[in-house]
PDB file of N, CA and C in Angstrom:
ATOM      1  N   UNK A   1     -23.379 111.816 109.824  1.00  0.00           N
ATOM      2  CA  UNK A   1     -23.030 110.522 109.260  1.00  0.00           C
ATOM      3  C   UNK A   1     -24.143 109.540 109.617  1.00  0.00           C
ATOM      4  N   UNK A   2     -24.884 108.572 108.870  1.00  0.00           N
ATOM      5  CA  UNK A   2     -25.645 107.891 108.876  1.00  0.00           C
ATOM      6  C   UNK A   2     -24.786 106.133 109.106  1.00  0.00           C
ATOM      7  N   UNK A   3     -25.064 105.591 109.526  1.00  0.00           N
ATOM      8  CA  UNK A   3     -24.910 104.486 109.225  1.00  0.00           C
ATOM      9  C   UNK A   3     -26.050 102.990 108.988  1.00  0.00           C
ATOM     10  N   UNK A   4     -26.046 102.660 108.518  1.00  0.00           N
ATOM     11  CA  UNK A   4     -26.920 100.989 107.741  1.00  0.00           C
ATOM     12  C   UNK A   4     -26.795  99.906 108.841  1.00  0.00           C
ATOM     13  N   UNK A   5     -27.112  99.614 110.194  1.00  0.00           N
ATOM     14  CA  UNK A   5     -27.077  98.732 111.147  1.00  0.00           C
ATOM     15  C   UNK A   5     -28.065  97.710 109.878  1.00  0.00           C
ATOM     16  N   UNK A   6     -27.349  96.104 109.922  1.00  0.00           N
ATOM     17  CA  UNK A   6     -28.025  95.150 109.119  1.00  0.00           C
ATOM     18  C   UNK A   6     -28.815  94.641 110.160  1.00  0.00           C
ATOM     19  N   UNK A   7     -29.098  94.702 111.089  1.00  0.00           N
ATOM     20  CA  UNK A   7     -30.440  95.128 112.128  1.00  0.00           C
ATOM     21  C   UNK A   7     -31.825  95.615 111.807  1.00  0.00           C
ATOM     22  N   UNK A   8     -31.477  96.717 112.060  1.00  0.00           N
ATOM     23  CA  UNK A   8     -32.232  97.716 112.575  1.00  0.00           C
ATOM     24  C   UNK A   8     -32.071  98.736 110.931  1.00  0.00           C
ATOM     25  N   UNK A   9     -31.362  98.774 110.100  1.00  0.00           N
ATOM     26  CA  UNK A   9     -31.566  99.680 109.133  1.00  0.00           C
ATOM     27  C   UNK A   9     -30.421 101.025 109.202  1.00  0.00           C
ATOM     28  N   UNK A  10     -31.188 101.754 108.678  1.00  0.00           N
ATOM     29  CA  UNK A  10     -30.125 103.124 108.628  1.00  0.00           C
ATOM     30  C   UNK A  10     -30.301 103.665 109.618  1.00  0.00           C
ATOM     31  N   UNK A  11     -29.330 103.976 110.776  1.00  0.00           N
ATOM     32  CA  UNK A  11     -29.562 105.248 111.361  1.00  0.00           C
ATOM     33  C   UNK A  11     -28.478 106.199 111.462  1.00  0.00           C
ATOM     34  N   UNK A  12     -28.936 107.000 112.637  1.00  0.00           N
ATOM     35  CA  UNK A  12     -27.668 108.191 112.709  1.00  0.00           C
ATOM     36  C   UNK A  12     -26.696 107.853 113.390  1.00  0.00           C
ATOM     37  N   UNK A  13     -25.681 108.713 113.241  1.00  0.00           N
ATOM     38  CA  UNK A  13     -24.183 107.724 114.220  1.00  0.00           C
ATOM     39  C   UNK A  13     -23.901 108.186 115.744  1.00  0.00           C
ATOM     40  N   UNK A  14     -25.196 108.924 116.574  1.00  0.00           N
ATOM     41  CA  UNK A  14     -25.468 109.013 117.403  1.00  0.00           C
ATOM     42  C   UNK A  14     -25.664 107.944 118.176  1.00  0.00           C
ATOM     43  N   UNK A  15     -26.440 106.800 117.582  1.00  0.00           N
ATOM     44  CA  UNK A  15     -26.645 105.704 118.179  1.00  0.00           C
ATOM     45  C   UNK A  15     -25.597 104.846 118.095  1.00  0.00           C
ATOM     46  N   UNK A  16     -24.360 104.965 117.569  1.00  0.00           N
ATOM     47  CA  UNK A  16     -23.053 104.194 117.793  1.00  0.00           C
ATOM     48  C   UNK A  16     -22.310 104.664 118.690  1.00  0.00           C
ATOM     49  N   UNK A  17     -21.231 103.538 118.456  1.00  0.00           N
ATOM     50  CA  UNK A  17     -20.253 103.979 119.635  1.00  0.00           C
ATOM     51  C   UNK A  17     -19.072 103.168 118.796  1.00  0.00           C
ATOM     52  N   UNK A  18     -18.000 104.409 118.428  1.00  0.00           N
ATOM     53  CA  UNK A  18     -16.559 103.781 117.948  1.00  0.00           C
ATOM     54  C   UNK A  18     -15.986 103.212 118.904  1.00  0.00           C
ATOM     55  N   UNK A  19     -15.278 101.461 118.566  1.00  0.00           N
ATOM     56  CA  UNK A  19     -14.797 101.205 119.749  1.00  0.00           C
ATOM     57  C   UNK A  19     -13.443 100.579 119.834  1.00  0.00           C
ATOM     58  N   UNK A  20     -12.964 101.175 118.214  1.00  0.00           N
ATOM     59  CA  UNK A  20     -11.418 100.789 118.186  1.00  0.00           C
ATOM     60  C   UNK A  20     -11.531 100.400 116.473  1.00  0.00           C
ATOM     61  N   UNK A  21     -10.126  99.919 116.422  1.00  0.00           N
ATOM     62  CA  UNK A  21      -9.637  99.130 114.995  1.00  0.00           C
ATOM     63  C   UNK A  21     -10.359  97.878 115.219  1.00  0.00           C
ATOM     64  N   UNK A  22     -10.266  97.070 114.625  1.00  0.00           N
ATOM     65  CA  UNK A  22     -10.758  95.692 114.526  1.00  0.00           C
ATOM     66  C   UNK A  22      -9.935  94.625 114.699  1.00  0.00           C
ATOM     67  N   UNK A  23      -8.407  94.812 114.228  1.00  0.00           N
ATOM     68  CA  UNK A  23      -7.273  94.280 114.497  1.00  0.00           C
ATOM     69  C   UNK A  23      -7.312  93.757 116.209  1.00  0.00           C
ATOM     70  N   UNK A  24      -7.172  92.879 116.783  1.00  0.00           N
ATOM     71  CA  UNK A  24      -7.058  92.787 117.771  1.00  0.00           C
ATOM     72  C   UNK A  24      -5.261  92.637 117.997  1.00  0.00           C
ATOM     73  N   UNK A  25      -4.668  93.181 119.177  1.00  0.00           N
ATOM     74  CA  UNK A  25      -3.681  93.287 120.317  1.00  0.00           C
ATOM     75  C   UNK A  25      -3.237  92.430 121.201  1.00  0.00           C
ATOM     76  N   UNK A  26      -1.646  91.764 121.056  1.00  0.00           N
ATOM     77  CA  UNK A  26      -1.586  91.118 121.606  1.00  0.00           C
ATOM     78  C   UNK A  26      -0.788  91.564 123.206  1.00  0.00           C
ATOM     79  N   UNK A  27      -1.624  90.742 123.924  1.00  0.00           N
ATOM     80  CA  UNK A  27      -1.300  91.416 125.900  1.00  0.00           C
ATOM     81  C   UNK A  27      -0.038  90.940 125.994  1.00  0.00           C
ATOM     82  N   UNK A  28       0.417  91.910 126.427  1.00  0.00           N
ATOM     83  CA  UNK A  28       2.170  92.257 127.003  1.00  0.00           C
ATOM     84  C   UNK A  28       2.646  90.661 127.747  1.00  0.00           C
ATOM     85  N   UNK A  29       2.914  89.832 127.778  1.00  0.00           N
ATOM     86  CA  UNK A  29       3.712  88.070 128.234  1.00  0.00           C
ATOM     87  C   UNK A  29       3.876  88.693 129.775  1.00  0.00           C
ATOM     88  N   UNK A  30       5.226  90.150 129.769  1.00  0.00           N
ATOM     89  CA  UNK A  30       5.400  90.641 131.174  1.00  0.00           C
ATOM     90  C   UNK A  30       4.749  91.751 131.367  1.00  0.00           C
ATOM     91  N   UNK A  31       3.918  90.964 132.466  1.00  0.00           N
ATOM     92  CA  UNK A  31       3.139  91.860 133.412  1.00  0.00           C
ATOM     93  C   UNK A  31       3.827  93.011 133.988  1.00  0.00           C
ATOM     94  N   UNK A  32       4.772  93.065 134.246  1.00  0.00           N
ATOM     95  CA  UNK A  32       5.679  93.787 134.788  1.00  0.00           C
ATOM     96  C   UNK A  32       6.234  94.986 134.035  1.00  0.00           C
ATOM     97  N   UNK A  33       6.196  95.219 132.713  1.00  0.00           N
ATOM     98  CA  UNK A  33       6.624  95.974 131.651  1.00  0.00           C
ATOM     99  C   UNK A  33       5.590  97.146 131.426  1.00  0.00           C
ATOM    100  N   UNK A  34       5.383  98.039 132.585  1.00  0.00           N
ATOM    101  CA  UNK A  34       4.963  99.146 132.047  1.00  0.00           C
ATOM    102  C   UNK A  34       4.886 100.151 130.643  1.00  0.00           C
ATOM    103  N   UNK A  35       5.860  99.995 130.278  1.00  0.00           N
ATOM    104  CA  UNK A  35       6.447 100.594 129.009  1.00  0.00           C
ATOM    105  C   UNK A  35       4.736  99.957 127.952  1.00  0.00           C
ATOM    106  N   UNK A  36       5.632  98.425 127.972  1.00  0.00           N
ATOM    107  CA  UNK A  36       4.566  97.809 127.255  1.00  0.00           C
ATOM    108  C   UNK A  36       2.885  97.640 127.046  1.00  0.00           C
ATOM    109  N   UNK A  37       2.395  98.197 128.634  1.00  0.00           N
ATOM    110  CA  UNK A  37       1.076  97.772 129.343  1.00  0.00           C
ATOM    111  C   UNK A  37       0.659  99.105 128.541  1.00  0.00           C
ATOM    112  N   UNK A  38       1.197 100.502 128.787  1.00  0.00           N
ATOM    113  CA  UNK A  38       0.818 101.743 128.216  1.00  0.00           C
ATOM    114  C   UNK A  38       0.308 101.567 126.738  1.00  0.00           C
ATOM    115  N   UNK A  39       1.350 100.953 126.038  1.00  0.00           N
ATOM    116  CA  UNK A  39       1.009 101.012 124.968  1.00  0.00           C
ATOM    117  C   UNK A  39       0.003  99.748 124.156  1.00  0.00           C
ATOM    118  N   UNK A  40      -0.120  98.928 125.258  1.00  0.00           N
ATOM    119  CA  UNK A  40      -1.432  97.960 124.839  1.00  0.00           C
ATOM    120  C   UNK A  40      -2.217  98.862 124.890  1.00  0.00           C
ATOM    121  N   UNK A  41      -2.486  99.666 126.097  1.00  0.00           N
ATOM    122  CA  UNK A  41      -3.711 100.220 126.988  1.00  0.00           C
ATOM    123  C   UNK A  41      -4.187 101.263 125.724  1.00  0.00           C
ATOM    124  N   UNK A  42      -2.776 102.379 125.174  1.00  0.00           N
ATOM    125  CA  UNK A  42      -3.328 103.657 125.380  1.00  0.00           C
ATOM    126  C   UNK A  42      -3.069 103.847 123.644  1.00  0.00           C
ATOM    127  N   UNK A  43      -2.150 103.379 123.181  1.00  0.00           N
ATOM    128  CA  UNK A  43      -1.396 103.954 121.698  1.00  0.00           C
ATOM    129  C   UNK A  43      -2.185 103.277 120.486  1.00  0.00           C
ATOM    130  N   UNK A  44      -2.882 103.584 119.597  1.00  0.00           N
ATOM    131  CA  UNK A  44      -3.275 103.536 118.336  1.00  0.00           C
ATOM    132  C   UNK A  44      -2.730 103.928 117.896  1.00  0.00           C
ATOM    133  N   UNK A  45      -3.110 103.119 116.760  1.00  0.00           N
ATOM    134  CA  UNK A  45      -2.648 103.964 115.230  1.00  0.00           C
ATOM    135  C   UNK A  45      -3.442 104.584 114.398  1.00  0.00           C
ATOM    136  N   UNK A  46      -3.427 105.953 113.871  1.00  0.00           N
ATOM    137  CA  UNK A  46      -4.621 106.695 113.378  1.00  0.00           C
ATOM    138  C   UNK A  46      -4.471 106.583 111.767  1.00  0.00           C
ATOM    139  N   UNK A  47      -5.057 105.580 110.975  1.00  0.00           N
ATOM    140  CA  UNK A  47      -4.648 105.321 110.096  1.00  0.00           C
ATOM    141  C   UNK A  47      -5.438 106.685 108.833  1.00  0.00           C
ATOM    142  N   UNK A  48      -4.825 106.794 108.221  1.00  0.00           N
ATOM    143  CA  UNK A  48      -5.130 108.056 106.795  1.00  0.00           C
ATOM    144  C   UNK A  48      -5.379 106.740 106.053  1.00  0.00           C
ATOM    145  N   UNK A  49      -7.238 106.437 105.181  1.00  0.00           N
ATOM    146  CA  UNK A  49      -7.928 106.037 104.132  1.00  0.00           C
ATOM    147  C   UNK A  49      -8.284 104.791 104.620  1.00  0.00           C
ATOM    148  N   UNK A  50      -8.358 103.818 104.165  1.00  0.00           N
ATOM    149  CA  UNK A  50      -9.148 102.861 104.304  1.00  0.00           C
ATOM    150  C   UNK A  50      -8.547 102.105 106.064  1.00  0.00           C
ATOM    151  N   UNK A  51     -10.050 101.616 106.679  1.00  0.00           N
ATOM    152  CA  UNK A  51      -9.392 101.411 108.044  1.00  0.00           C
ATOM    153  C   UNK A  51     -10.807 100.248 108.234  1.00  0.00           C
ATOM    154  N   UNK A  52     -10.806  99.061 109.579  1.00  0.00           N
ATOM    155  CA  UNK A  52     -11.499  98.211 109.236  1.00  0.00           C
ATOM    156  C   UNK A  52     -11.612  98.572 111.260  1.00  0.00           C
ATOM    157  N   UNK A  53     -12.711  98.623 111.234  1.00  0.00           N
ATOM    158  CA  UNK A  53     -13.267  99.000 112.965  1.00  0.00           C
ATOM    159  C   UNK A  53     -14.148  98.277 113.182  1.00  0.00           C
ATOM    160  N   UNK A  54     -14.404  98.563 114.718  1.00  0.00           N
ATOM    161  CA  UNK A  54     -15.442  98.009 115.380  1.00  0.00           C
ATOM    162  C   UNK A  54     -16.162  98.873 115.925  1.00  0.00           C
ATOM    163  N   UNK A  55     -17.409  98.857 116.044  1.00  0.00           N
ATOM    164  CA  UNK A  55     -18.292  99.559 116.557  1.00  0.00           C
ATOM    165  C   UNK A  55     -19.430  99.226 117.097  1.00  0.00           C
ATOM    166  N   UNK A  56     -20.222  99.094 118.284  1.00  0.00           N
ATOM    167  CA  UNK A  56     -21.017  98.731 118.945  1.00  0.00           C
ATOM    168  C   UNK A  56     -22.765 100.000 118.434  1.00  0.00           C
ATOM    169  N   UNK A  57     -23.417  99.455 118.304  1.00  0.00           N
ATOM    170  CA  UNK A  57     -24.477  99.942 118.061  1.00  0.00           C
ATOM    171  C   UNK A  57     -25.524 100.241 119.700  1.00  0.00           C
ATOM    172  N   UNK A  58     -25.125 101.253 120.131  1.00  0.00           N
ATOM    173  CA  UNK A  58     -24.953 101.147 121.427  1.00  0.00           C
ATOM    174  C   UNK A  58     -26.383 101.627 121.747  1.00  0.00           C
ATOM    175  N   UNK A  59     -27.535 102.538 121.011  1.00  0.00           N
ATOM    176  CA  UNK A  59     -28.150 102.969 121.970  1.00  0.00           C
ATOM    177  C   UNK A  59     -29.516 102.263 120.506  1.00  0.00           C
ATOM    178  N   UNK A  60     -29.039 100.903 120.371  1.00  0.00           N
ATOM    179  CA  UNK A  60     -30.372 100.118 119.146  1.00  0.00           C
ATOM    180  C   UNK A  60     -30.322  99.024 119.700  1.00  0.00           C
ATOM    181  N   UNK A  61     -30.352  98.001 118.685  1.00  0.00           N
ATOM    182  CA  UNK A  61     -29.932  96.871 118.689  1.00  0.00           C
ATOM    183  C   UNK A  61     -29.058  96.138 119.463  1.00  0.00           C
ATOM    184  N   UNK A  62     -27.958  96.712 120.096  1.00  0.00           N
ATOM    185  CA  UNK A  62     -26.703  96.569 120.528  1.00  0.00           C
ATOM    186  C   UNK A  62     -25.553  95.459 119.561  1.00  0.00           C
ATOM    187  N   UNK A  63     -25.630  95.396 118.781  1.00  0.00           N
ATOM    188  CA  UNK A  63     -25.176  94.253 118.046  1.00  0.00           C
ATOM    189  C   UNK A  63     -23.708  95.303 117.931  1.00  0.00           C
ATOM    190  N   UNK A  64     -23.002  94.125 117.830  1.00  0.00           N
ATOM    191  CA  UNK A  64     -21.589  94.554 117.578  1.00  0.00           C
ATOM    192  C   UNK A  64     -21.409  94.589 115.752  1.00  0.00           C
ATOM    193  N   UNK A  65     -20.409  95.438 115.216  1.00  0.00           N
ATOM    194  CA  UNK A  65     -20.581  96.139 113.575  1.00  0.00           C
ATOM    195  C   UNK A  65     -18.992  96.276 113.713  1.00  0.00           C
ATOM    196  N   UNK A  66     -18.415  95.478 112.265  1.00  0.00           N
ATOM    197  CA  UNK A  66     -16.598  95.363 111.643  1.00  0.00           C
ATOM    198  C   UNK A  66     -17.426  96.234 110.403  1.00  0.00           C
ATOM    199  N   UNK A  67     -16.823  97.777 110.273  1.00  0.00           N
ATOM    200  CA  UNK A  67     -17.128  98.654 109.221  1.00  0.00           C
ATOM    201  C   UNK A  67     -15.809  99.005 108.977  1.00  0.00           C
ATOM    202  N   UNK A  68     -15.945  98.424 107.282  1.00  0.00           N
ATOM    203  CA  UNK A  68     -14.595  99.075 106.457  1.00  0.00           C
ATOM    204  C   UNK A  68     -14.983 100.910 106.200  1.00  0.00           C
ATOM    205  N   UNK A  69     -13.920 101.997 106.858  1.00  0.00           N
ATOM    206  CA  UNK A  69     -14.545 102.915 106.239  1.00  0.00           C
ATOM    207  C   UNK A  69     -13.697 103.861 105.815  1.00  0.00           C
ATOM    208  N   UNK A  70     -13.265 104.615 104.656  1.00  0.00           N
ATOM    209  CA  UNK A  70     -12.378 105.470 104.511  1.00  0.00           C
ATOM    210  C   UNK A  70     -12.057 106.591 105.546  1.00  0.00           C
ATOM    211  N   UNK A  71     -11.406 106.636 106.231  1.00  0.00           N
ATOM    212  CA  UNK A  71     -10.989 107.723 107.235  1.00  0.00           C
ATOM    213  C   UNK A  71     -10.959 109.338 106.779  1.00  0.00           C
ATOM    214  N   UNK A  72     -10.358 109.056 105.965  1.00  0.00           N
ATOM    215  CA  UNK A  72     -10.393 110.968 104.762  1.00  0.00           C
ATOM    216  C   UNK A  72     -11.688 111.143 104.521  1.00  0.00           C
ATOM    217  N   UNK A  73     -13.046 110.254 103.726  1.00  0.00           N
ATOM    218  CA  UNK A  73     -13.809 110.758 103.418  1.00  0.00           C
ATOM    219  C   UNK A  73     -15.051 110.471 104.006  1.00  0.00           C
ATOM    220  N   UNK A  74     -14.748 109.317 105.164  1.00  0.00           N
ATOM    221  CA  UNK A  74     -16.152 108.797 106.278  1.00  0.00           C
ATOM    222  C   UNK A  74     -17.086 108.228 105.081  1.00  0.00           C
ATOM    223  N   UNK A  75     -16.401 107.584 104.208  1.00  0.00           N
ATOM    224  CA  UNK A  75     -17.736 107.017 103.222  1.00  0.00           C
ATOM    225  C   UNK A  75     -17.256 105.601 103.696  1.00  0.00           C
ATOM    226  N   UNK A  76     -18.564 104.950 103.994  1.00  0.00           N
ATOM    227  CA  UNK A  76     -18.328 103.402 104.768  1.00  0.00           C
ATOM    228  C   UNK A  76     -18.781 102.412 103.239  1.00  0.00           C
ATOM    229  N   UNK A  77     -17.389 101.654 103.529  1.00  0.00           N
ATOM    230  CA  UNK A  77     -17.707 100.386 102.479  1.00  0.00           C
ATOM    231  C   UNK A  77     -18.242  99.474 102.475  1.00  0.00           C
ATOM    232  N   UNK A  78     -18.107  98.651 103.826  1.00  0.00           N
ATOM    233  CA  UNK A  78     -18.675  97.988 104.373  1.00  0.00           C
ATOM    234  C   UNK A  78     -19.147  97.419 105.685  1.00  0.00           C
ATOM    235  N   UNK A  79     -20.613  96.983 105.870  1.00  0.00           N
ATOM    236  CA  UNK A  79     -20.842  96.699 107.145  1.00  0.00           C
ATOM    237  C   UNK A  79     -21.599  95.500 107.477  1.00  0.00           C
ATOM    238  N   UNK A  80     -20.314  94.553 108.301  1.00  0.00           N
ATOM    239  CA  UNK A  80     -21.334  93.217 109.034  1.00  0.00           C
ATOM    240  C   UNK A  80     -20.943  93.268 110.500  1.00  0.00           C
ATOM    241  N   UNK A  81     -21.961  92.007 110.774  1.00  0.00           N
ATOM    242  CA  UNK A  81     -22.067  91.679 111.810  1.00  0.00           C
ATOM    243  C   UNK A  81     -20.795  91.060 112.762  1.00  0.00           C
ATOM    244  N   UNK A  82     -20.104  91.885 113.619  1.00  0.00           N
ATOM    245  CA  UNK A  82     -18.835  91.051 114.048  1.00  0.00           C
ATOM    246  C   UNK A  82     -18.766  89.498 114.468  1.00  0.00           C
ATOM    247  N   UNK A  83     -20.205  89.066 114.711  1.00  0.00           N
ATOM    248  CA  UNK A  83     -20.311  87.677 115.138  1.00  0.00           C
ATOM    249  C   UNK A  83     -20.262  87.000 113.828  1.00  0.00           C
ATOM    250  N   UNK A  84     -20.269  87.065 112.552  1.00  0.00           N
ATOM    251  CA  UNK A  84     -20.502  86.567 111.631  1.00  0.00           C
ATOM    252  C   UNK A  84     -19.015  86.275 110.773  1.00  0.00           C
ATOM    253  N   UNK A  85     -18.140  86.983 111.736  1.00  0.00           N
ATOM    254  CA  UNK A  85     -16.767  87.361 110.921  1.00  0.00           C
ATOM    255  C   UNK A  85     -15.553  87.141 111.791  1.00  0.00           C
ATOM    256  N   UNK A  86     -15.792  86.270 113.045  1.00  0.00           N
ATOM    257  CA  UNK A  86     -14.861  86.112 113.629  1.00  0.00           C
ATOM    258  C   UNK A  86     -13.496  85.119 113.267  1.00  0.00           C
ATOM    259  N   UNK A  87     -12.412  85.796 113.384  1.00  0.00           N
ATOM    260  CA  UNK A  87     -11.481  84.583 112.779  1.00  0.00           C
ATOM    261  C   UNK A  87     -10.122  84.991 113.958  1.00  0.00           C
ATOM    262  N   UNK A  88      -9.493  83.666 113.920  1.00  0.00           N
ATOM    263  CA  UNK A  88      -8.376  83.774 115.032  1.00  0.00           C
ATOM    264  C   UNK A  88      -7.358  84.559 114.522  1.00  0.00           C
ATOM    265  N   UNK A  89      -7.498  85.579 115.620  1.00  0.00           N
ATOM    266  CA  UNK A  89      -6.241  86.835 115.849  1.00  0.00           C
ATOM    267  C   UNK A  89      -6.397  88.335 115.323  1.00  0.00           C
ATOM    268  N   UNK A  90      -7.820  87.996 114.706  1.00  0.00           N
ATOM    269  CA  UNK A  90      -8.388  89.270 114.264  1.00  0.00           C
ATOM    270  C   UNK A  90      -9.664  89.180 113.625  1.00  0.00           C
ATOM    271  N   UNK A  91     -10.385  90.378 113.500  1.00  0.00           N
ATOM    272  CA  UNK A  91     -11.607  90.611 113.145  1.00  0.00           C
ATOM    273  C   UNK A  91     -11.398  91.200 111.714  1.00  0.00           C
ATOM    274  N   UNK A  92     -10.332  91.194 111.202  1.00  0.00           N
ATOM    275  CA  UNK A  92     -10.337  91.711 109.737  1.00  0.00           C
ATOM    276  C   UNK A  92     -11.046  90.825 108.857  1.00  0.00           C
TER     277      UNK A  92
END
């Protein structure tokens, strides 16, 4: 898989690093609620077709990357800069 850093250009996806959904999570109110802390910490959702992530361009540029990309077929729709796209309560 190649990916288009608007950086640095195309490279391979060696030099990334998946680093979640893009959706951001809201932290458990009680601290105390294990139940809850697990599933901030540990539970995704593995979505089937179109999915909107984050990914750190880890061993280039380092720039942080919100890539829309089909999950079934790894064909990426789109890719910017997460600093360019920040909005309150999520990176969608």
């Amino acid at each position: 898989m190649r990916i288009n850093c608007p950086l640095c250009g195309e490279r391979d996806l060696a030099e990334f690093h998946y680093e979640g959904s893009s959706k951001l999570m809201a932290r458990p109110k009680d601290e105390n609620d294990t139940d809850a802390f697990h599933d901030y910490l540990h539970i995704r959702s593995n979505p089937a077709g179109l999915n909107n992530e984050l990914w750190s361009h880890e061993y280039g540029c380092r720039a942080w990357l919100l890539i829309c990309r089909d999950t079934n077929t790894h064909e990426i729709l789109s890719i910017d800069l997460a600093r360019d796209k920040k909005t309150k309560g999520s990176l969608d």
